[in-house]
N, C-alpha and C. Protein backbone atom coordinates (compact mmCIF):
# COMPACT_ATOMS: atom_id res chain seq x y z
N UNK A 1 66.30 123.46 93.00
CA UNK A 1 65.73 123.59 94.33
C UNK A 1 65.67 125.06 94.76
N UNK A 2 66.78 125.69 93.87
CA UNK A 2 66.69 127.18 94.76
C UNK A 2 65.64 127.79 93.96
N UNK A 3 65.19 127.71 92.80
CA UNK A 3 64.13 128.28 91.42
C UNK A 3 63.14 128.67 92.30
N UNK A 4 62.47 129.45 92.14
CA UNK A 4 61.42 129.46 92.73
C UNK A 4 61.44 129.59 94.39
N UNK A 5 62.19 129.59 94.69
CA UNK A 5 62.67 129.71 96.43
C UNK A 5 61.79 128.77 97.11
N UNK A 6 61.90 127.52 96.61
CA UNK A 6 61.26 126.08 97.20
C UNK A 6 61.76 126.05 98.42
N UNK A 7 63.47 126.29 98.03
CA UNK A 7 63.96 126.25 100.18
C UNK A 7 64.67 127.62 99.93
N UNK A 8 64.73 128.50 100.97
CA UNK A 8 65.95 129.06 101.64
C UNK A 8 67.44 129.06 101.07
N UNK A 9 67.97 129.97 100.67
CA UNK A 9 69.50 129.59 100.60
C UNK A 9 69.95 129.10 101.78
N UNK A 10 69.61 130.21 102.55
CA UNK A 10 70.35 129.60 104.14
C UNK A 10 70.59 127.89 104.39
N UNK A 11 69.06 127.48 104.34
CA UNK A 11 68.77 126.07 104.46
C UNK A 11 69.71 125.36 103.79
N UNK A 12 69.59 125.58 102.33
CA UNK A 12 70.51 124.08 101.15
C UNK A 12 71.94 124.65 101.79
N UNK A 13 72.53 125.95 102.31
CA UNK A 13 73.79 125.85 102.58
C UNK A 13 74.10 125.45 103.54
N UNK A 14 73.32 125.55 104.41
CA UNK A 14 73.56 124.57 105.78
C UNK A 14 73.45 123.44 105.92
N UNK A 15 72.37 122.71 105.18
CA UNK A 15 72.24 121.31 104.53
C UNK A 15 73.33 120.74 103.82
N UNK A 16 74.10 121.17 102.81
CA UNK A 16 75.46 121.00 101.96
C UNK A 16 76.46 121.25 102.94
N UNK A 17 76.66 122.25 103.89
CA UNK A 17 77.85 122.18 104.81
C UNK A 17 77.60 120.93 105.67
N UNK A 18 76.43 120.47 106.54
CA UNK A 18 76.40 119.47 107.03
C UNK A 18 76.82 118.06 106.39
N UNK A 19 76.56 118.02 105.17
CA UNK A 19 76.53 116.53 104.61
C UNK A 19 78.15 116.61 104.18
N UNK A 20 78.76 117.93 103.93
CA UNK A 20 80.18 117.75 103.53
C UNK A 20 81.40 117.44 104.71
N UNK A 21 80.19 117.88 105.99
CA UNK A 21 81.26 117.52 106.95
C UNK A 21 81.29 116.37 107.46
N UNK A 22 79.63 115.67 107.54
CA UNK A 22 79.61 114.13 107.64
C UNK A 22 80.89 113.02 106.74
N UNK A 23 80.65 114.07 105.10
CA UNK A 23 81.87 113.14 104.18
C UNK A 23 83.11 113.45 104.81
N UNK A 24 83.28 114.20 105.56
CA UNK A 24 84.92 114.82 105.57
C UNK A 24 85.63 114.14 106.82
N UNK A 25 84.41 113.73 107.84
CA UNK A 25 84.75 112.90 109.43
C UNK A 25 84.71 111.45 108.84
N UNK A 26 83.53 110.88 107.79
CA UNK A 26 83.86 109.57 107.87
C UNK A 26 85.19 109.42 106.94
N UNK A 27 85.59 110.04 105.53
CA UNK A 27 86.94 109.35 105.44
C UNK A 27 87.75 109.77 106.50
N UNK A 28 88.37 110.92 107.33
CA UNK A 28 88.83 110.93 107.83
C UNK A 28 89.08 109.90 108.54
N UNK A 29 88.02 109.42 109.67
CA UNK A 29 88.22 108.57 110.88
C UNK A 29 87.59 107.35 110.43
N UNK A 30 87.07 106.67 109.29
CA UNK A 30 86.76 105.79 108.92
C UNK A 30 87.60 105.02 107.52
N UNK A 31 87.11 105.66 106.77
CA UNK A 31 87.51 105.35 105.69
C UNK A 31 89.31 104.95 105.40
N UNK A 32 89.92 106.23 105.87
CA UNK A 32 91.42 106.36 105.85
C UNK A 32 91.59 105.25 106.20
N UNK A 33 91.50 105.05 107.58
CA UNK A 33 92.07 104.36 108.38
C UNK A 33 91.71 102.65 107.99
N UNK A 34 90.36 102.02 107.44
CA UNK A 34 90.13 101.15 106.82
C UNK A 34 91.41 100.73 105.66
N UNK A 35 91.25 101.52 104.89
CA UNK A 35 92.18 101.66 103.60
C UNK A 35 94.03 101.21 103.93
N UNK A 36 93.92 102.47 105.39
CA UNK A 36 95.68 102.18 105.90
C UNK A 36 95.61 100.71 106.17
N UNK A 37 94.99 100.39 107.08
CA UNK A 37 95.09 98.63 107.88
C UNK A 37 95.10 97.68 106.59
N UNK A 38 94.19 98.31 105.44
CA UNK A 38 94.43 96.97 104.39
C UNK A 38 95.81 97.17 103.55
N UNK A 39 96.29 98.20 103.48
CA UNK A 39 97.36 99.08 102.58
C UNK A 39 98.36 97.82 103.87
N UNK A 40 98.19 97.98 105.09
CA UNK A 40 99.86 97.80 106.11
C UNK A 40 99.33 95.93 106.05
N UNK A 41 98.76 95.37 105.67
CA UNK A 41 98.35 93.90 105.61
C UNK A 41 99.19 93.10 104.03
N UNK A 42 99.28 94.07 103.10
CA UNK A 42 99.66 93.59 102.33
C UNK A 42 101.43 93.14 101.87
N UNK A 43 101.22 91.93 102.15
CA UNK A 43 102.83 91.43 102.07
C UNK A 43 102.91 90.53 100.81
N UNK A 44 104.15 90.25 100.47
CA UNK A 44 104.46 89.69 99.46
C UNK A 44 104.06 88.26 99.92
N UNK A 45 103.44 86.81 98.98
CA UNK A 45 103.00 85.93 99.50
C UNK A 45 104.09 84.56 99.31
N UNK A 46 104.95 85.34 97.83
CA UNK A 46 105.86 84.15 97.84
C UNK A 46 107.10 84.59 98.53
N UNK A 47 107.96 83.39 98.57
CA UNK A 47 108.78 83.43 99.77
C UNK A 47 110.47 83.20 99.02
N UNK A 48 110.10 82.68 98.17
CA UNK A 48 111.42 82.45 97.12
C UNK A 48 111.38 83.82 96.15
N UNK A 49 112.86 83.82 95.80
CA UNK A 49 112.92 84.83 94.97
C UNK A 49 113.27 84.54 93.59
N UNK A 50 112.87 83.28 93.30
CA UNK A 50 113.48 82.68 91.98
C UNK A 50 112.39 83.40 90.54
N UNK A 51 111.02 83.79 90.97
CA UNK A 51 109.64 84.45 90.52
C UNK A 51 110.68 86.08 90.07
N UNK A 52 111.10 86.67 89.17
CA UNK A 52 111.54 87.88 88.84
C UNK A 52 110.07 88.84 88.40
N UNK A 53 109.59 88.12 88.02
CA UNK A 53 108.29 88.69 87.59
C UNK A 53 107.08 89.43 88.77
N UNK A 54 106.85 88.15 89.60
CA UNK A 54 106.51 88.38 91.24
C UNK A 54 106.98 89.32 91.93
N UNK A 55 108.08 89.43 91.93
CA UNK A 55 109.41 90.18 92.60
C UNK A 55 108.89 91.47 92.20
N UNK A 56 109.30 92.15 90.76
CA UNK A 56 108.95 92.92 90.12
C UNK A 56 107.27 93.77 90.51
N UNK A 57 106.40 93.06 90.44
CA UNK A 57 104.89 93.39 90.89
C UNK A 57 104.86 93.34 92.17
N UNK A 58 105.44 93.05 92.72
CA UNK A 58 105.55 93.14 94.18
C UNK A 58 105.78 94.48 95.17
N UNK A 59 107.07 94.73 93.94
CA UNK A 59 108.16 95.99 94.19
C UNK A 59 106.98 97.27 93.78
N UNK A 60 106.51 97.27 92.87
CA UNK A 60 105.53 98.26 92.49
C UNK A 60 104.07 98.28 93.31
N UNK A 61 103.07 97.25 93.97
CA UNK A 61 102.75 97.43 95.15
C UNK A 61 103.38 97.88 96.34
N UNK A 62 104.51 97.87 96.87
CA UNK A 62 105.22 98.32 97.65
C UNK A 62 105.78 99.50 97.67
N UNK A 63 105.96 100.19 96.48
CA UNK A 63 105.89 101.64 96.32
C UNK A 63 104.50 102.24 96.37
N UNK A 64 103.65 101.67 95.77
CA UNK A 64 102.45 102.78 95.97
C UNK A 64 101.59 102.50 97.40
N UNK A 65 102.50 101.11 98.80
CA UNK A 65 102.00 101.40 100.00
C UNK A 65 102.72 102.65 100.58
N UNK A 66 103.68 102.33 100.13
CA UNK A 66 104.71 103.80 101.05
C UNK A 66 104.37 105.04 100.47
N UNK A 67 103.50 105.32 99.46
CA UNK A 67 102.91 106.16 98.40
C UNK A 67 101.56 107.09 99.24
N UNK A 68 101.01 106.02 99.57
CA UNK A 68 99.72 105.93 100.11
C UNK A 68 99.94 105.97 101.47
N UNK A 69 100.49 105.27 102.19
CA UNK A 69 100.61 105.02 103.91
C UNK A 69 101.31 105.17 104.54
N UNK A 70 102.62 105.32 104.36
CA UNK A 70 104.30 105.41 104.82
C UNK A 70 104.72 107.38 104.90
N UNK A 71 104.77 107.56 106.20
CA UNK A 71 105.62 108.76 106.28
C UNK A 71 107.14 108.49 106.39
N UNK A 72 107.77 109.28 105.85
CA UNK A 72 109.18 109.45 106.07
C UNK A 72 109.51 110.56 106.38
N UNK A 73 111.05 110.76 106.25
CA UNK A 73 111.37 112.13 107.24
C UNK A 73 111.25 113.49 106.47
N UNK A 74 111.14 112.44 104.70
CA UNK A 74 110.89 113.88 103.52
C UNK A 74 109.83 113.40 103.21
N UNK A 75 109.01 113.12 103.75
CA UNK A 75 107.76 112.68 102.65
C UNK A 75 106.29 112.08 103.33
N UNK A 76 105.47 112.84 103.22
CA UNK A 76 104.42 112.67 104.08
C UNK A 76 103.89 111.59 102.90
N UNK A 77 102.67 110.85 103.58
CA UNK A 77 101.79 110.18 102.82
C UNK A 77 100.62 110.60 102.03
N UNK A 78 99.94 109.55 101.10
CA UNK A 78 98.68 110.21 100.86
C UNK A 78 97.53 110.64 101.96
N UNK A 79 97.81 109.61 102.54
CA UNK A 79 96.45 109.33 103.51
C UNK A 79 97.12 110.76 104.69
N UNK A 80 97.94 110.89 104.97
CA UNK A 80 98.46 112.03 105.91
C UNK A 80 97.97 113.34 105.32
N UNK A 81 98.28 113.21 103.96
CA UNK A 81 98.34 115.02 103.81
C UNK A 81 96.77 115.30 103.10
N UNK A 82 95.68 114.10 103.33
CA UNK A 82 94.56 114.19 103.01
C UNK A 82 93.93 114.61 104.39
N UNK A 83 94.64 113.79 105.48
CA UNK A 83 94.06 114.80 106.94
C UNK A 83 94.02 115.71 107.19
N UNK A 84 95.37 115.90 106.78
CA UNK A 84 95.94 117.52 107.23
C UNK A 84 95.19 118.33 106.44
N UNK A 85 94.62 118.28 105.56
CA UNK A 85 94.30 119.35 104.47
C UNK A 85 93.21 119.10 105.18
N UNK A 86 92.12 118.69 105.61
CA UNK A 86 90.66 118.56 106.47
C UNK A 86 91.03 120.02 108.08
N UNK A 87 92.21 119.22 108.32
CA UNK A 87 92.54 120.06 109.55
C UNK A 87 92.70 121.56 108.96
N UNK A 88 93.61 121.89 108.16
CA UNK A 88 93.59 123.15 107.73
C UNK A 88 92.47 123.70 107.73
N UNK A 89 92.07 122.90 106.31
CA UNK A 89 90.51 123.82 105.66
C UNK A 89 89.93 124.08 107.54
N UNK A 90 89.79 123.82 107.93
CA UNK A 90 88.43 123.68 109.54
C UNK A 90 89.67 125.05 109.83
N UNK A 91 90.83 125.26 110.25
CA UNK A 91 91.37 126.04 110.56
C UNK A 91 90.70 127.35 109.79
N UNK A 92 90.99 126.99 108.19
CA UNK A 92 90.66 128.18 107.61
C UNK A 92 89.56 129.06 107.57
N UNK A 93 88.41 127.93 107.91
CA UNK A 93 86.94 128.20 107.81
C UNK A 93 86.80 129.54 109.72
N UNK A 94 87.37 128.25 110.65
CA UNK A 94 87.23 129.23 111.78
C UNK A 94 88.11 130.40 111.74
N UNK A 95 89.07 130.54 111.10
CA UNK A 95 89.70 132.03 111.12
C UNK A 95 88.82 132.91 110.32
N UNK A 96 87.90 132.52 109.32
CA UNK A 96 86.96 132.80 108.45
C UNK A 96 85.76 133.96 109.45
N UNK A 97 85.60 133.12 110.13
CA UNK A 97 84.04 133.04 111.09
C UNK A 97 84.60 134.05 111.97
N UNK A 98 86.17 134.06 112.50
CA UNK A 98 86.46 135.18 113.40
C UNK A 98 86.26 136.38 112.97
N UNK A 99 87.39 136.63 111.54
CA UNK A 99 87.34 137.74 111.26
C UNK A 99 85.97 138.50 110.42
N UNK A 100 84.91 137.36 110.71
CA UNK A 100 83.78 138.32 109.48
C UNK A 100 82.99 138.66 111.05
N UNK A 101 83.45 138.40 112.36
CA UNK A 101 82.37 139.50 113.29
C UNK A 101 82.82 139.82 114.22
């Protein structure tokens, strides 16, 4: 697209920053949050513990919710430190924009 100067750099980079920030608001405020509600829905279905096997697969879904969704007091989540890193980068970009004028 740029060959031949069909468009503008300006244009495709403003075009590519727009569509990356569209991707970056919907997981943020969509997607994540879809993902958390099905991640905090999932419970174990049997009720006896006589199943070791169940038990077992159970225990390993249950680590990768607290993996994925669960903050603790040492340990942020996936879905947390995928926000935060959105929040930064936007931090980084506007400290960017200050100091170039």
């Amino acid at each position: 697209m740029a060959q031949g100067d069909a468009f503008a750099h300006d244009l495709m980079d403003s075009f590519i920053a727009s569509i990356l920030k569209r991707w970056k608001l919907v997981l943020a405020h969509r997607i994540i949050p879809d993902n958390m509600d099905t991640v905090r829905k999932m419970v174990s279905i049997h009720t006896d513990s006589r199943n070791s096997i169940d038990d077992k697969r159970f225990a390993e879904v249950n680590d990768l919710r607290f993996y994925l969704a669960k903050d603790s007091d040492d340990r942020k989540s996936l879905f947390t430190r995928i926000v935060e890193a959105f929040y930064n980068l936007k931090i980084m970009i506007l400290h960017l924009h200050y100091k170039s004028k």
